[in-house]
PDB file of N, CA and C in Angstrom:
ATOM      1  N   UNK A   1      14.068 -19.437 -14.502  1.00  0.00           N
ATOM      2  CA  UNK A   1      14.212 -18.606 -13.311  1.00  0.00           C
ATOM      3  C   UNK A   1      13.868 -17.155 -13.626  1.00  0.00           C
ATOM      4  N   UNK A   2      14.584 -16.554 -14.764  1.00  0.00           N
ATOM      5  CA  UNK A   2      13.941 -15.750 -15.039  1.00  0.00           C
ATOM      6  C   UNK A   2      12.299 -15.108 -15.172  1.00  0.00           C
ATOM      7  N   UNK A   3      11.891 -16.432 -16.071  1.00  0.00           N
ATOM      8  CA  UNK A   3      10.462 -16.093 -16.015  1.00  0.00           C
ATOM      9  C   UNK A   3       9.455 -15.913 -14.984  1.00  0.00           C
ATOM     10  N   UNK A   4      10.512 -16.660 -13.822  1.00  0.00           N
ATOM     11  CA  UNK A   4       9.410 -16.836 -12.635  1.00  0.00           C
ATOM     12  C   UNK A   4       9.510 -15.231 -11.611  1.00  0.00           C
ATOM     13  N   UNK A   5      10.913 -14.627 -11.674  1.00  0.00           N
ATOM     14  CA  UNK A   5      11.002 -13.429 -11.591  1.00  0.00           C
ATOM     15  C   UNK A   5      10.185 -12.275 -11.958  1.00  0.00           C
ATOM     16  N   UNK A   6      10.179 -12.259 -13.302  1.00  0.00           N
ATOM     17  CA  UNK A   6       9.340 -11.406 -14.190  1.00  0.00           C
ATOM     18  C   UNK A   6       8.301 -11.766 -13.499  1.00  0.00           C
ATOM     19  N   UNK A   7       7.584 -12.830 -13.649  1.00  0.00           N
ATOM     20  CA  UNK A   7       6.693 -12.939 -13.035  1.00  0.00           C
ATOM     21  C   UNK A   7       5.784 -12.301 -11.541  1.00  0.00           C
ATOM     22  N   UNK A   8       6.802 -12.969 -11.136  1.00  0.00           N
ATOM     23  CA  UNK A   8       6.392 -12.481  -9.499  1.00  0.00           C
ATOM     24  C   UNK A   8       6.804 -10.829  -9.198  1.00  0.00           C
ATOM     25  N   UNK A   9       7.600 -10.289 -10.227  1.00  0.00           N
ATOM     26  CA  UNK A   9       7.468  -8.663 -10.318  1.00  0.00           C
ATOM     27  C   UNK A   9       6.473  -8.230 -10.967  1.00  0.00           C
ATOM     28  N   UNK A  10       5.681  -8.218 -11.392  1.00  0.00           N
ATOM     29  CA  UNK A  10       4.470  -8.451 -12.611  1.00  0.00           C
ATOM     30  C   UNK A  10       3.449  -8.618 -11.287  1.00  0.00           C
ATOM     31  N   UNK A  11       3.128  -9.273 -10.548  1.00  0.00           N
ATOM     32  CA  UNK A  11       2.124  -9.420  -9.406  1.00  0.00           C
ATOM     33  C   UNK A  11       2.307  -8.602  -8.352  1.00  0.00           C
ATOM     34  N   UNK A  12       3.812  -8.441  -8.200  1.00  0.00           N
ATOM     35  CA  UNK A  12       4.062  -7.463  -7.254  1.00  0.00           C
ATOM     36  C   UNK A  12       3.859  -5.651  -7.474  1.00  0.00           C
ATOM     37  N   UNK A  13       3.563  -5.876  -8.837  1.00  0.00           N
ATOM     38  CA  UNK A  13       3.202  -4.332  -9.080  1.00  0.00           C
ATOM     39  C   UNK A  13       1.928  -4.002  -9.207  1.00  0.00           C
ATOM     40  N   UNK A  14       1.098  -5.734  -9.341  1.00  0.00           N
ATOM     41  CA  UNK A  14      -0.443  -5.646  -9.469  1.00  0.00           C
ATOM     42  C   UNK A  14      -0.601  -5.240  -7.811  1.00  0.00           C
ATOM     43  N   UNK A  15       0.037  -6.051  -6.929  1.00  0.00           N
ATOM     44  CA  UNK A  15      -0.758  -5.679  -5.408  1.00  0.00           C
ATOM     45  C   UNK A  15      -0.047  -4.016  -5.142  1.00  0.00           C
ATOM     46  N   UNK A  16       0.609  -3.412  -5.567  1.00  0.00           N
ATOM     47  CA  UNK A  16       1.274  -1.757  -5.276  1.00  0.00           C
ATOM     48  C   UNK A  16      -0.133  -0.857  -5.989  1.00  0.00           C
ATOM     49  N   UNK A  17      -0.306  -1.060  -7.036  1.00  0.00           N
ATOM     50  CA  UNK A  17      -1.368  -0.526  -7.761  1.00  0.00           C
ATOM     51  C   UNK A  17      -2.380  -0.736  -7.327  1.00  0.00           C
ATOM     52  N   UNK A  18      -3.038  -2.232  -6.597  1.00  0.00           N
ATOM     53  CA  UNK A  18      -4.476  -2.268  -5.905  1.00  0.00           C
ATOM     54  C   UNK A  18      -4.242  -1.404  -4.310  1.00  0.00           C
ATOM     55  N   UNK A  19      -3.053  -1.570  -3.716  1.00  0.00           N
ATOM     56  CA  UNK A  19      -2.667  -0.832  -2.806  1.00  0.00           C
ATOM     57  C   UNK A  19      -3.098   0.845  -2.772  1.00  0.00           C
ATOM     58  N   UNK A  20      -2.554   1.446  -3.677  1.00  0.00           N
ATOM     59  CA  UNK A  20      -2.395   2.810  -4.114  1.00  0.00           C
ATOM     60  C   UNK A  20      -4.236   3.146  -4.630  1.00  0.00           C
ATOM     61  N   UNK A  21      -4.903   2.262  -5.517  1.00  0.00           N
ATOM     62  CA  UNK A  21      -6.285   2.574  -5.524  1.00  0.00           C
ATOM     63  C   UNK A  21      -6.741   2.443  -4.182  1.00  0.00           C
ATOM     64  N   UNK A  22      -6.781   1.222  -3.370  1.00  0.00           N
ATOM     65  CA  UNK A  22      -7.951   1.107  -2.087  1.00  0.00           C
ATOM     66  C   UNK A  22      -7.304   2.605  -1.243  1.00  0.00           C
ATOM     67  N   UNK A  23      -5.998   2.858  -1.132  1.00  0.00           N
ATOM     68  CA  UNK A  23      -5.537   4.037  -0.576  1.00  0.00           C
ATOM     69  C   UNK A  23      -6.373   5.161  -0.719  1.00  0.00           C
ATOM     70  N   UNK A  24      -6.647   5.415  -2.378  1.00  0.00           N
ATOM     71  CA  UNK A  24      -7.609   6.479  -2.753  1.00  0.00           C
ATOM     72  C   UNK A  24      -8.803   6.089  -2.353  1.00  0.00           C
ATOM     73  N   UNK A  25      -9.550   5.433  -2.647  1.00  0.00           N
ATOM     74  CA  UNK A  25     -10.782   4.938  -2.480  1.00  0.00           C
ATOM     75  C   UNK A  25     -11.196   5.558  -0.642  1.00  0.00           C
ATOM     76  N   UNK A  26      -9.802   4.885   0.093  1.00  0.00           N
ATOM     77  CA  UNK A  26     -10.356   5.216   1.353  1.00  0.00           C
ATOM     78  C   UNK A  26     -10.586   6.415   1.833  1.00  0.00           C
ATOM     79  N   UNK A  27      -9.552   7.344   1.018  1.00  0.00           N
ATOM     80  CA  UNK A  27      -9.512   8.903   1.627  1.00  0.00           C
ATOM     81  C   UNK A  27     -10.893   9.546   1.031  1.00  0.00           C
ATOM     82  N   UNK A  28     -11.482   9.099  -0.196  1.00  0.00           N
ATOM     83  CA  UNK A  28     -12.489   9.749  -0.604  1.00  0.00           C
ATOM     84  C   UNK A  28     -13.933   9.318   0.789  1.00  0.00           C
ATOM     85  N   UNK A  29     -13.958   8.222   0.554  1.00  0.00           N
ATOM     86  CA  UNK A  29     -14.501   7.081   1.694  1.00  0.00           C
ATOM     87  C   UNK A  29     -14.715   7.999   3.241  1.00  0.00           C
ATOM     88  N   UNK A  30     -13.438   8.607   3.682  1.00  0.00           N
ATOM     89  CA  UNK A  30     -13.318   9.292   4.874  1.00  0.00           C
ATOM     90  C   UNK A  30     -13.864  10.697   4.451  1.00  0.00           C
ATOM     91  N   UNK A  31     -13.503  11.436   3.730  1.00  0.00           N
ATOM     92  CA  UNK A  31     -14.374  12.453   3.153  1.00  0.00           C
ATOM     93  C   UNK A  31     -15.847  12.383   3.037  1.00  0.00           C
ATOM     94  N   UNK A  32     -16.361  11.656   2.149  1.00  0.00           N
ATOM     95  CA  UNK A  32     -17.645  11.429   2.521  1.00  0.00           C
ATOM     96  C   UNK A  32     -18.204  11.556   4.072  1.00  0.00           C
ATOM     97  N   UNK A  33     -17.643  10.398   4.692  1.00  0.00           N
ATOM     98  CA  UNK A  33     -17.699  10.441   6.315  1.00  0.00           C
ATOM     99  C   UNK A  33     -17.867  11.535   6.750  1.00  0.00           C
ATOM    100  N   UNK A  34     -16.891  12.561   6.467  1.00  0.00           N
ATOM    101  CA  UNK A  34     -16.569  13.591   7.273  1.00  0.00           C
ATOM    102  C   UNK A  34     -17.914  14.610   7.154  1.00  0.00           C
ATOM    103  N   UNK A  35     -18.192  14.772   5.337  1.00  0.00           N
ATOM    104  CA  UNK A  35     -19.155  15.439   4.877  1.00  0.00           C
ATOM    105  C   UNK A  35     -20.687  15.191   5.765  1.00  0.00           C
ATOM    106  N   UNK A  36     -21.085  13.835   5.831  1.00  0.00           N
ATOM    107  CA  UNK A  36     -22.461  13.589   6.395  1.00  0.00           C
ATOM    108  C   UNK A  36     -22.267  13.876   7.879  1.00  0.00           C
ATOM    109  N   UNK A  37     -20.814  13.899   8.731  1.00  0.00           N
ATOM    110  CA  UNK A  37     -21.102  14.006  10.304  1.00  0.00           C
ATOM    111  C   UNK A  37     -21.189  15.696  10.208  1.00  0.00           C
ATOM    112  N   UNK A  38     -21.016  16.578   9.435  1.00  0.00           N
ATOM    113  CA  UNK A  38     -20.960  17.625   9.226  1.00  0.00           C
ATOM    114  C   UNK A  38     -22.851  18.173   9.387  1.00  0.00           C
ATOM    115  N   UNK A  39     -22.884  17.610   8.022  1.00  0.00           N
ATOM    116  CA  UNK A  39     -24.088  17.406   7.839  1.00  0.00           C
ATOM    117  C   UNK A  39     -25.461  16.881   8.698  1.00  0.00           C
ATOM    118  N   UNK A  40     -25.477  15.810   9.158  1.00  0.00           N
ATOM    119  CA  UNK A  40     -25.802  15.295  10.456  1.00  0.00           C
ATOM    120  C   UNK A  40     -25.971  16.867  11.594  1.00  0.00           C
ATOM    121  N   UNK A  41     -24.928  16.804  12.266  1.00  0.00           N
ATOM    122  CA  UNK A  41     -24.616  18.202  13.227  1.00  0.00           C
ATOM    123  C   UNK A  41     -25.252  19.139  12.857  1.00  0.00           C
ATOM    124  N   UNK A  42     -25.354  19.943  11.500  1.00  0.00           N
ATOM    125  CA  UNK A  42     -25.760  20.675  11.357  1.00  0.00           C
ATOM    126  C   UNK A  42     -27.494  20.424  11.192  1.00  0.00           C
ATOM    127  N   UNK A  43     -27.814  19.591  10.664  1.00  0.00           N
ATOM    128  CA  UNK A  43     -29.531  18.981  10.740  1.00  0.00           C
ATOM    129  C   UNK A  43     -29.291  18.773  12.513  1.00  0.00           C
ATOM    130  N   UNK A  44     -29.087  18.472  13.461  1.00  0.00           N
ATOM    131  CA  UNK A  44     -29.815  18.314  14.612  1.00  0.00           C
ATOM    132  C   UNK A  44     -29.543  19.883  15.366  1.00  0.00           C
ATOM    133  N   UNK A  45     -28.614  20.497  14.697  1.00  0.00           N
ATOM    134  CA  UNK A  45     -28.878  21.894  15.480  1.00  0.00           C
ATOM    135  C   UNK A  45     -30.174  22.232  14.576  1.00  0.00           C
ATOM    136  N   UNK A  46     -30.657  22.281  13.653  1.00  0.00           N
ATOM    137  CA  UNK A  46     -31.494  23.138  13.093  1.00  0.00           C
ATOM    138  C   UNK A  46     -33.050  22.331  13.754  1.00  0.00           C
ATOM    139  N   UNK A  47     -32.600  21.722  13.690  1.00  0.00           N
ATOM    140  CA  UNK A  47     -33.935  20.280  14.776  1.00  0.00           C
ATOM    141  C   UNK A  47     -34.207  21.336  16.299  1.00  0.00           C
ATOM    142  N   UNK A  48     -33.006  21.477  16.686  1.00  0.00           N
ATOM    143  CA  UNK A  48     -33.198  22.072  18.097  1.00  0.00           C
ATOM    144  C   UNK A  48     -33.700  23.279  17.935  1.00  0.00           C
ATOM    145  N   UNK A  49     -33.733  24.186  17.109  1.00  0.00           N
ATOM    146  CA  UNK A  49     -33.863  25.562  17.141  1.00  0.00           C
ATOM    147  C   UNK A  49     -35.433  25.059  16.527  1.00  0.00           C
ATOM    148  N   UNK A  50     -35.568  24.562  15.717  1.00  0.00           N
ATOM    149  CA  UNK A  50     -36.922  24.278  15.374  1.00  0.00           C
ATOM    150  C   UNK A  50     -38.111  24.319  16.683  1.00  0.00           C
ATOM    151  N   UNK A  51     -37.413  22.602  17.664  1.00  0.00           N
ATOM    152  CA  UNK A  51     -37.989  22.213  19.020  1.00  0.00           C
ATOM    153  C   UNK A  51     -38.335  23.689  19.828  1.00  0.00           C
ATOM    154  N   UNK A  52     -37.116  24.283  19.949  1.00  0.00           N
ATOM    155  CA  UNK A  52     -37.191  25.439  21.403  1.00  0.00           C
ATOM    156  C   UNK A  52     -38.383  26.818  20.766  1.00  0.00           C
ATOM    157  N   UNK A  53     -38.263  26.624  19.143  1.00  0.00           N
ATOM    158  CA  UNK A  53     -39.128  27.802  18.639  1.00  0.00           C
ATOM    159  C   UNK A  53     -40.608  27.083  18.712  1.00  0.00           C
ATOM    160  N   UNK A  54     -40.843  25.898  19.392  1.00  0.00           N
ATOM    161  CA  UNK A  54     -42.389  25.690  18.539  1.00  0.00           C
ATOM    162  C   UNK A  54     -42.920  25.559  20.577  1.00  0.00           C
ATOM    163  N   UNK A  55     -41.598  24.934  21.317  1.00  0.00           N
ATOM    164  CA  UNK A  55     -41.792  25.453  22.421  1.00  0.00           C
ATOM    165  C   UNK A  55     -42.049  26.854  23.307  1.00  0.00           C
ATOM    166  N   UNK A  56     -41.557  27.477  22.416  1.00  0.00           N
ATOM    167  CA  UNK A  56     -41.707  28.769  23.037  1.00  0.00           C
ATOM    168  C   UNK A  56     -43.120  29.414  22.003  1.00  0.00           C
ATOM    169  N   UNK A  57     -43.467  29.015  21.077  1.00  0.00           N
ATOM    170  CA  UNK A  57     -44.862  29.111  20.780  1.00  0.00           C
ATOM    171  C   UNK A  57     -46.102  28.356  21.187  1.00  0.00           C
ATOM    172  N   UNK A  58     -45.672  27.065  21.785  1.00  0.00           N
ATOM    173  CA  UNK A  58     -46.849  26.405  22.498  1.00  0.00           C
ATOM    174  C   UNK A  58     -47.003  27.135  23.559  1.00  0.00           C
ATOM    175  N   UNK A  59     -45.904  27.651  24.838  1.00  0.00           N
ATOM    176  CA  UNK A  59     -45.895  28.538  26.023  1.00  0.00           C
ATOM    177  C   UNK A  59     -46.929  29.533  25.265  1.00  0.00           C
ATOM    178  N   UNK A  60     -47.163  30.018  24.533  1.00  0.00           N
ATOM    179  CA  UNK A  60     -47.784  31.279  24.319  1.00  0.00           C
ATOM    180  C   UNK A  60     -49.106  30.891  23.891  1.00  0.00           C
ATOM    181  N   UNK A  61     -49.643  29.795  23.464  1.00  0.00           N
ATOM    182  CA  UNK A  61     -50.984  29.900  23.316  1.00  0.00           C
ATOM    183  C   UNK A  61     -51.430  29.576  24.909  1.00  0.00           C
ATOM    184  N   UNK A  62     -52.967  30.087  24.812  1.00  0.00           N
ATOM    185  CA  UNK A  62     -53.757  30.170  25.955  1.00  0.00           C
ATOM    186  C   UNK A  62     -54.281  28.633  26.272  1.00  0.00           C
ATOM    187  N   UNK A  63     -54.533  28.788  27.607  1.00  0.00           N
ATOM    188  CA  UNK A  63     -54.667  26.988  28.208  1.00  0.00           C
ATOM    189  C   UNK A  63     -55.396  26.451  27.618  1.00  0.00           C
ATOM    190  N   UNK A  64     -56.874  27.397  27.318  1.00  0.00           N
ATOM    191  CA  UNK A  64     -57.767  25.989  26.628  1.00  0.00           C
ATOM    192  C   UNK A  64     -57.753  25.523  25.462  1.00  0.00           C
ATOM    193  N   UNK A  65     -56.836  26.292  24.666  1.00  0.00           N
ATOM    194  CA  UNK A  65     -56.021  25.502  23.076  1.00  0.00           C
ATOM    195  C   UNK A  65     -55.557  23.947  23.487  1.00  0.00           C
ATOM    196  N   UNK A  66     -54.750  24.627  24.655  1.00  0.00           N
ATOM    197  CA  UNK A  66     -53.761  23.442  25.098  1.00  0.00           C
ATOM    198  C   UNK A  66     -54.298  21.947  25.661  1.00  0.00           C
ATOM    199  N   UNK A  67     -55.264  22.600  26.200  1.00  0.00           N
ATOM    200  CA  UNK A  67     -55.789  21.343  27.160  1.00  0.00           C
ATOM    201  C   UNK A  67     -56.974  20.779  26.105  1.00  0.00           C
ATOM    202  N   UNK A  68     -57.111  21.399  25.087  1.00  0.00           N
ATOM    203  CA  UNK A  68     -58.133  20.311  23.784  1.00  0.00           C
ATOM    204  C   UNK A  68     -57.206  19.196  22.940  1.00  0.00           C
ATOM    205  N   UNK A  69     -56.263  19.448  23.348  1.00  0.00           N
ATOM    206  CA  UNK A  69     -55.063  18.493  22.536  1.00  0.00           C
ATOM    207  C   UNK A  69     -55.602  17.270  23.123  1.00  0.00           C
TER     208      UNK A  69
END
């Protein structure tokens, strides 16, 4: 009886310990996450400012540039 005790405390500290890693694992996991939607956001604002600057330089060339496209 004993042994089967020991035992099953012995497994029960293996699943606390895989517990406590996937725990870490996930918060790094969500970090990452957090980092690329950051990241992401900041690449499609720089996308937009790109778009409105090449728009507001097509407005400025003269029509028959435009209309040889």
């Amino acid at each position: 009886m004993n042994m089967e005790l020991e035992a099953l405390e012995a497994k029960i500290e293996g699943v606390v310990a895989l517990v406590h890693q996937l725990r870490a694992e996930n918060e790094v996991l969500r970090n990452q996450i957090a980092a690329a939607e950051a990241e992401r956001l900041q690449l499609r604002q720089k996308m937009t400012v790109a778009r409105e600057r090449l728009e507001l330089l097509m407005g400025k060339l003269p029509e028959d540039v435009i209309d040889e496209r």
